[in-house]
Protein backbone atom coordinates (compact mmCIF):
# COMPACT_ATOMS: atom_id res chain seq x y z
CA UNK A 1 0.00 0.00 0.00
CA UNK A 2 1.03 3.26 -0.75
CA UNK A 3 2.18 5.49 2.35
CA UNK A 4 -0.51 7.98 1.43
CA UNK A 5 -3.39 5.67 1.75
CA UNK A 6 -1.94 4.15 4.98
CA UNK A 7 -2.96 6.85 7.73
CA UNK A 8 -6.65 7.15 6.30
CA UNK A 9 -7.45 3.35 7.41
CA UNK A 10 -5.11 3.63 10.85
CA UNK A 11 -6.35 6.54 11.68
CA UNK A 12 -10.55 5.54 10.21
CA UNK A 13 -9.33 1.98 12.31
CA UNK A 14 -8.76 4.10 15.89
CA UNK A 15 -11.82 6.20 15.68
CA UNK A 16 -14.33 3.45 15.34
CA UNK A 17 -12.54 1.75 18.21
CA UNK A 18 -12.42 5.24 20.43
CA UNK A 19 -15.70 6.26 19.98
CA UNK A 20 -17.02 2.64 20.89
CA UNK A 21 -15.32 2.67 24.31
CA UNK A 22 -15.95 6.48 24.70
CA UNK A 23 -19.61 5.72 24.44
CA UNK A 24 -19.35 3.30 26.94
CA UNK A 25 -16.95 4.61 29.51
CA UNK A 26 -17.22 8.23 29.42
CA UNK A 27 -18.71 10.08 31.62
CA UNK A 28 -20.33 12.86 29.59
CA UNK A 29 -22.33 14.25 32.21
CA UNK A 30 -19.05 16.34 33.15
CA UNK A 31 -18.64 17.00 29.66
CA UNK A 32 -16.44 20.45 29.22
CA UNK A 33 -16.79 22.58 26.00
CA UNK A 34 -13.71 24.41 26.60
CA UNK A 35 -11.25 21.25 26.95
CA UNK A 36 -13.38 19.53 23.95
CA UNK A 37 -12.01 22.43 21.98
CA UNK A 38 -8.52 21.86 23.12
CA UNK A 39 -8.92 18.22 21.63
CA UNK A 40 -10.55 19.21 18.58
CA UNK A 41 -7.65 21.53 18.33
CA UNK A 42 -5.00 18.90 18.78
CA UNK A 43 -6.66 16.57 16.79
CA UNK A 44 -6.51 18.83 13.90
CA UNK A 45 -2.40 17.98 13.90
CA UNK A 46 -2.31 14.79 16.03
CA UNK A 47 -2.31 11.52 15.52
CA UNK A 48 -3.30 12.84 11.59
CA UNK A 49 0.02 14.80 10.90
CA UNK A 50 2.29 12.21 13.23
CA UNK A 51 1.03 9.28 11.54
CA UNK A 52 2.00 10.68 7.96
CA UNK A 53 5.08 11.56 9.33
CA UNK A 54 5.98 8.35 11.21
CA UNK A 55 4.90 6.09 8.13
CA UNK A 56 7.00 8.28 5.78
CA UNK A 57 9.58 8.17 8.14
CA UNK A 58 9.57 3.87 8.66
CA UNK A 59 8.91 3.98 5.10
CA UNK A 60 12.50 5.99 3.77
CA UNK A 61 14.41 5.04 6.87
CA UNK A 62 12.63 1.48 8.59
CA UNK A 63 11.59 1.65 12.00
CA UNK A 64 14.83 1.11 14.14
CA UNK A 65 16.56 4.13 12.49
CA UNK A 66 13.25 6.31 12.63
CA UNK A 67 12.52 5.30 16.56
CA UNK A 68 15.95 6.49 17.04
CA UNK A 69 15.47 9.79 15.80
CA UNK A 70 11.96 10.28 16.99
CA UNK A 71 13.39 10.12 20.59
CA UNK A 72 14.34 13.55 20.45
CA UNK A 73 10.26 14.29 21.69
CA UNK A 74 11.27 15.09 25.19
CA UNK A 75 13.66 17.59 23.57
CA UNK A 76 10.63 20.28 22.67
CA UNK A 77 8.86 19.69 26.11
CA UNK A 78 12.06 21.02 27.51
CA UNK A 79 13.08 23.66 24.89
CA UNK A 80 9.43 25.23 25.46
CA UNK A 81 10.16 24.85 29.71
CA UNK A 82 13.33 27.40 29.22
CA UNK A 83 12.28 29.33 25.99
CA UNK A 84 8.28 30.29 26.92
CA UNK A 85 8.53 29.24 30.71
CA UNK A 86 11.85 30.54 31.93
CA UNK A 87 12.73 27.67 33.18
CA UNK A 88 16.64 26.76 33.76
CA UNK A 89 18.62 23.80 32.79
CA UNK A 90 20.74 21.79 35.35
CA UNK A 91 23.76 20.04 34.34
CA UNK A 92 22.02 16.71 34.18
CA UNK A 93 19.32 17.64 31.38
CA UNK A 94 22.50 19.38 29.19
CA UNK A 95 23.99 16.11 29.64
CA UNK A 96 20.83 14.32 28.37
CA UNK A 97 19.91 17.01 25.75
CA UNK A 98 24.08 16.74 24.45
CA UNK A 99 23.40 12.54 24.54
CA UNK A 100 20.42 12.53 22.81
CA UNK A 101 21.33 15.60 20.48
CA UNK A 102 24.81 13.36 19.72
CA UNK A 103 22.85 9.74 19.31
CA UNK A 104 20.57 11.92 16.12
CA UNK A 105 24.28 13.50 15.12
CA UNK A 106 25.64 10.10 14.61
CA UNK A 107 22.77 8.37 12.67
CA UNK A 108 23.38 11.41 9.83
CA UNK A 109 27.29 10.84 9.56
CA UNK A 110 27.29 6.57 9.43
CA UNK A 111 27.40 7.09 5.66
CA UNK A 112 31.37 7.18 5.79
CA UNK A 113 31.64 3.71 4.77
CA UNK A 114 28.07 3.42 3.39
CA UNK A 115 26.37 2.38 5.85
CA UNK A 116 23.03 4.07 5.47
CA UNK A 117 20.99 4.30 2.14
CA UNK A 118 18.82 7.52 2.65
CA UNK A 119 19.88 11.09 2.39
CA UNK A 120 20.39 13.15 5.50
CA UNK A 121 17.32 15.61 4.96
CA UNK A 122 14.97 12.37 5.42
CA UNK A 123 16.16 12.27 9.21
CA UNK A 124 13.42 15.74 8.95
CA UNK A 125 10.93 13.39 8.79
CA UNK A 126 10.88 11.88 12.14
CA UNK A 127 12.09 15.07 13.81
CA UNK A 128 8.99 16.53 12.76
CA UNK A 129 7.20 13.83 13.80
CA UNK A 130 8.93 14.41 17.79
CA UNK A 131 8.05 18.17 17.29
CA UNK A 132 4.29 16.95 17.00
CA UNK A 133 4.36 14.33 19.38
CA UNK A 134 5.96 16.99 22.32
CA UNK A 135 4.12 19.98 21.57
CA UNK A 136 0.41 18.35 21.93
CA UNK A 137 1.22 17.44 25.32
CA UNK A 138 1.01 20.36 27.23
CA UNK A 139 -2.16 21.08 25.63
CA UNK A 140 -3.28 17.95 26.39
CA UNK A 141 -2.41 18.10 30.12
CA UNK A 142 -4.21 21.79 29.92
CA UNK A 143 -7.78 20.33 28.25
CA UNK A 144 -7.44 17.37 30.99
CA UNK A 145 -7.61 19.53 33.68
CA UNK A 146 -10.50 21.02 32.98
CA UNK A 147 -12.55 17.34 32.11
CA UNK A 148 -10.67 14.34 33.26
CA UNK A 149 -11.58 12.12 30.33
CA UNK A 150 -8.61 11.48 28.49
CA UNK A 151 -10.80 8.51 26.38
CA UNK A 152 -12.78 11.81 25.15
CA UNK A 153 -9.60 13.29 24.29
CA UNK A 154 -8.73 10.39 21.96
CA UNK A 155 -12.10 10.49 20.66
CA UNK A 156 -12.38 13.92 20.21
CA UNK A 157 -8.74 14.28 18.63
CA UNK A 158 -9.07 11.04 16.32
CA UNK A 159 -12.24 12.32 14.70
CA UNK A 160 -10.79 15.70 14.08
CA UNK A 161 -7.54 13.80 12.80
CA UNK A 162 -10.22 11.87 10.70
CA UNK A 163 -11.69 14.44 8.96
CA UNK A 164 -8.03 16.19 7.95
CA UNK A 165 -7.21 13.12 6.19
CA UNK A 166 -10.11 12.40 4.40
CA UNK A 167 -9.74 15.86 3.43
CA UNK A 168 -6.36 14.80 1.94
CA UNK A 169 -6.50 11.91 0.59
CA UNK A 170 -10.28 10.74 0.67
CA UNK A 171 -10.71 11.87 -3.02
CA UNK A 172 -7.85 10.33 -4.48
CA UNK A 173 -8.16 7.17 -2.77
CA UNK A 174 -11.70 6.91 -3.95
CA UNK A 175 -10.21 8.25 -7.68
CA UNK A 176 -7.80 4.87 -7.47
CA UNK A 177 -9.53 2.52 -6.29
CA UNK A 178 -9.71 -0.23 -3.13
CA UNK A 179 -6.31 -0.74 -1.71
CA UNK A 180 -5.24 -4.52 -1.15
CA UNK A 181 -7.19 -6.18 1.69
CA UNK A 182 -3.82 -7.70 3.32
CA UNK A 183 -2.65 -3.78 3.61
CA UNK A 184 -5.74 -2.62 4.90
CA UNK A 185 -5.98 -5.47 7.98
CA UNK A 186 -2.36 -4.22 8.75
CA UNK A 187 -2.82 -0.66 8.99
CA UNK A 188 -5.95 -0.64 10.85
CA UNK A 189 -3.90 -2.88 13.39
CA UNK A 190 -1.55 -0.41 13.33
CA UNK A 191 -4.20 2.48 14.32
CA UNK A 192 -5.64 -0.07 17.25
CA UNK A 193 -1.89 0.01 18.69
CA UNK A 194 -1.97 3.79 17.99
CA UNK A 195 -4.91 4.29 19.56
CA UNK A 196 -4.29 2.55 22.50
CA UNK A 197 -1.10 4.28 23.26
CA UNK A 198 -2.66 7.57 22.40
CA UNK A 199 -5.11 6.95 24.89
CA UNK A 200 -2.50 5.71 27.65
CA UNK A 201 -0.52 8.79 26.94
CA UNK A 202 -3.45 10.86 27.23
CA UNK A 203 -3.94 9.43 30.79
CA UNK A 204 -0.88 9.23 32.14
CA UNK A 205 -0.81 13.34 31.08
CA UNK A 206 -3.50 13.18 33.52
CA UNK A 207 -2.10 11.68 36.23
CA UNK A 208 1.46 12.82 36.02
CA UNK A 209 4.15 15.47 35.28
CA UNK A 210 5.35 15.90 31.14
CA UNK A 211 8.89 16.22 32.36
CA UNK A 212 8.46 12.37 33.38
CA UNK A 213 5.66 10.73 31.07
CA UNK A 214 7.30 11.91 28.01
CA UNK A 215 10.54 10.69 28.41
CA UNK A 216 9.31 7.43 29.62
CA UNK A 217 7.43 7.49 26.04
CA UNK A 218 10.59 8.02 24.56
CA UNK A 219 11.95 4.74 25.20
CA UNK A 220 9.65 3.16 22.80
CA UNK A 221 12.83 2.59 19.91
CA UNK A 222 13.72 -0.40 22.28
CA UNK A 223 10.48 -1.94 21.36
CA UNK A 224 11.02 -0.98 17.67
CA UNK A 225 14.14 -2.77 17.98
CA UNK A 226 12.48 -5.73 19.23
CA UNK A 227 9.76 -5.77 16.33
CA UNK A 228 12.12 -5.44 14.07
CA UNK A 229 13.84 -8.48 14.60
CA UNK A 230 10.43 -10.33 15.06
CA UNK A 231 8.79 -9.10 11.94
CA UNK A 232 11.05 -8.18 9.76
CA UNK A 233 13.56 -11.55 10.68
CA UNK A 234 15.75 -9.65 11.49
CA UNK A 235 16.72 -7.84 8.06
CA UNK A 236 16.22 -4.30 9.65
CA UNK A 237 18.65 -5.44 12.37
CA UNK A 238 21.34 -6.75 10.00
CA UNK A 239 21.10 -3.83 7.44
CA UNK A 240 21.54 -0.76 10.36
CA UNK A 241 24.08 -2.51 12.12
CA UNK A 242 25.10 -2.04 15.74
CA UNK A 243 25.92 1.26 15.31
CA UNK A 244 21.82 2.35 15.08
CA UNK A 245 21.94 0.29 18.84
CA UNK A 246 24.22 2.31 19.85
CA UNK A 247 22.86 5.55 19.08
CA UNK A 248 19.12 4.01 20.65
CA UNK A 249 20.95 3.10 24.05
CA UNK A 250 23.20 6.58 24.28
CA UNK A 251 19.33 8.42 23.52
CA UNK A 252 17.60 6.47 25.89
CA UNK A 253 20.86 7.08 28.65
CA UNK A 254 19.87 10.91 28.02
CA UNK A 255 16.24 10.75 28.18
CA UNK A 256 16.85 8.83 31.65
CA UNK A 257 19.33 12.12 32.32
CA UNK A 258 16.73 14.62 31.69
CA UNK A 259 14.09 12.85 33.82
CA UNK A 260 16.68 12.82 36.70
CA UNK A 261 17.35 16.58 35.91
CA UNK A 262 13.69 17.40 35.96
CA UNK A 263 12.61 16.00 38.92
């Protein structure tokens, strides 16, 4: 399937499956118009504009590489702390910052001996993606505090996401055609798993300081690690060698770094 058509059935997949539970579990008795604005706001960018960008990113640089780089989230929660908040930076979050600034600095120059088979300005991609990812949560955290519900968030976000990409795409992809069945059943089991951890991030936003949920999110290139070498049998693994580990271990060591430094 083209990565165009991908995000209109993960994306089409997690609102059917938010607004089911939503209906169920939420209580909209407290609904709250102001923090249902904040999600429709959100949603307008997020998952819609993260899940291009994350599927463009897998798809030019496979998911080991582009988990690497997307680690750099926690980066813009703290960049917005010290640039809008006046926050200051201890030596343990310039350490973590310099590690995980170095790990992305060191996926652009493996090339030497041609290592890598994508050009630099594609690393953009998942960057982007982290810029997305960080900046919605402190909006997030704000709509939660005025309504609790962070299953109404999801809901609220994914049908605004929903509507941006059908937008899009909807009019080409009904110009082409149906897409393969096989690549449908995989993306919307890729917007399930997005879903879910949209939702979970959503409520631990509720429950708990940015400076620690979203580095704690930013460990997920372990797992992509892991998947690789499950799904793909371990070709991913084998073509990014152990230099790509290296660079996911140093990022992680400096995401740990910055939580220490923030708390």
């Amino acid at each position: 399937m083209p990565s165009w058509r991908s995000p209109h059935y993960s994306i089409g997949g997690a609102l059917v499956v938010a607004w089911l539970a939503a209906i169920l579990f939420v209580d909209w008795g407290t609904f709250n118009l102001d923090a249902a604005l904040i999600f429709a706001g959100v949603g307008c960018i997020f998952p819609v504009a993260f899940s291009i960008l994350a599927v463009r990113s897998n798809e030019r640089l496979g998911p080991a590489v582009a988990g690497a780089v997307g680690n750099v989230t926690p980066i813009f929660a703290v960049l917005d702390a010290v640039l809008f908040l006046g926050e200051r930076l201890g030596l343990l979050q310039l350490a973590g910052l310099a590690m995980v600034v170095g790990g992305v600095a060191l996926l652009a120059l493996r090339a030497g001996a041609g290592g890598r088979h994508w050009s630099v300005w594609v690393l953009g991609l998942p960057l982007a993606a982290a810029l997305v990812r960080g900046a919605i949560q402190p909006a997030i955290k704000t709509g939660l505090a005025l309504w609790p519900e962070p299953l109404a968030a999801a809901a609220i976000g994914y049908a605004l996401s929903s509507v941006v990409i059908v937008s899009l795409v909807g009019r080409r992809a009904l110009r082409e055609g149906p897409a393969i069945r096989s690549g449908v059943l995989w993306f919307l089991a890729v917007g399930f798993a997005n879903g879910s951890a949209t939702f979970l991030l959503y409520a631990a936003l509720g429950l708990g300081s940015i400076t620690v949920v979203a580095p704690l999110v930013a460990l997920f290139p372990l797992m992509g690690v892991v998947m690789s070498w499950i799904f793909l049998r371990g070709e991913q693994l084998h073509a990014i060698g152990l230099i790509v580990i290296l660079v996911i271990l140093v990022s992680v060591a400096g995401v740990i770094l910055l939580v220490l430094g923030g708390t």
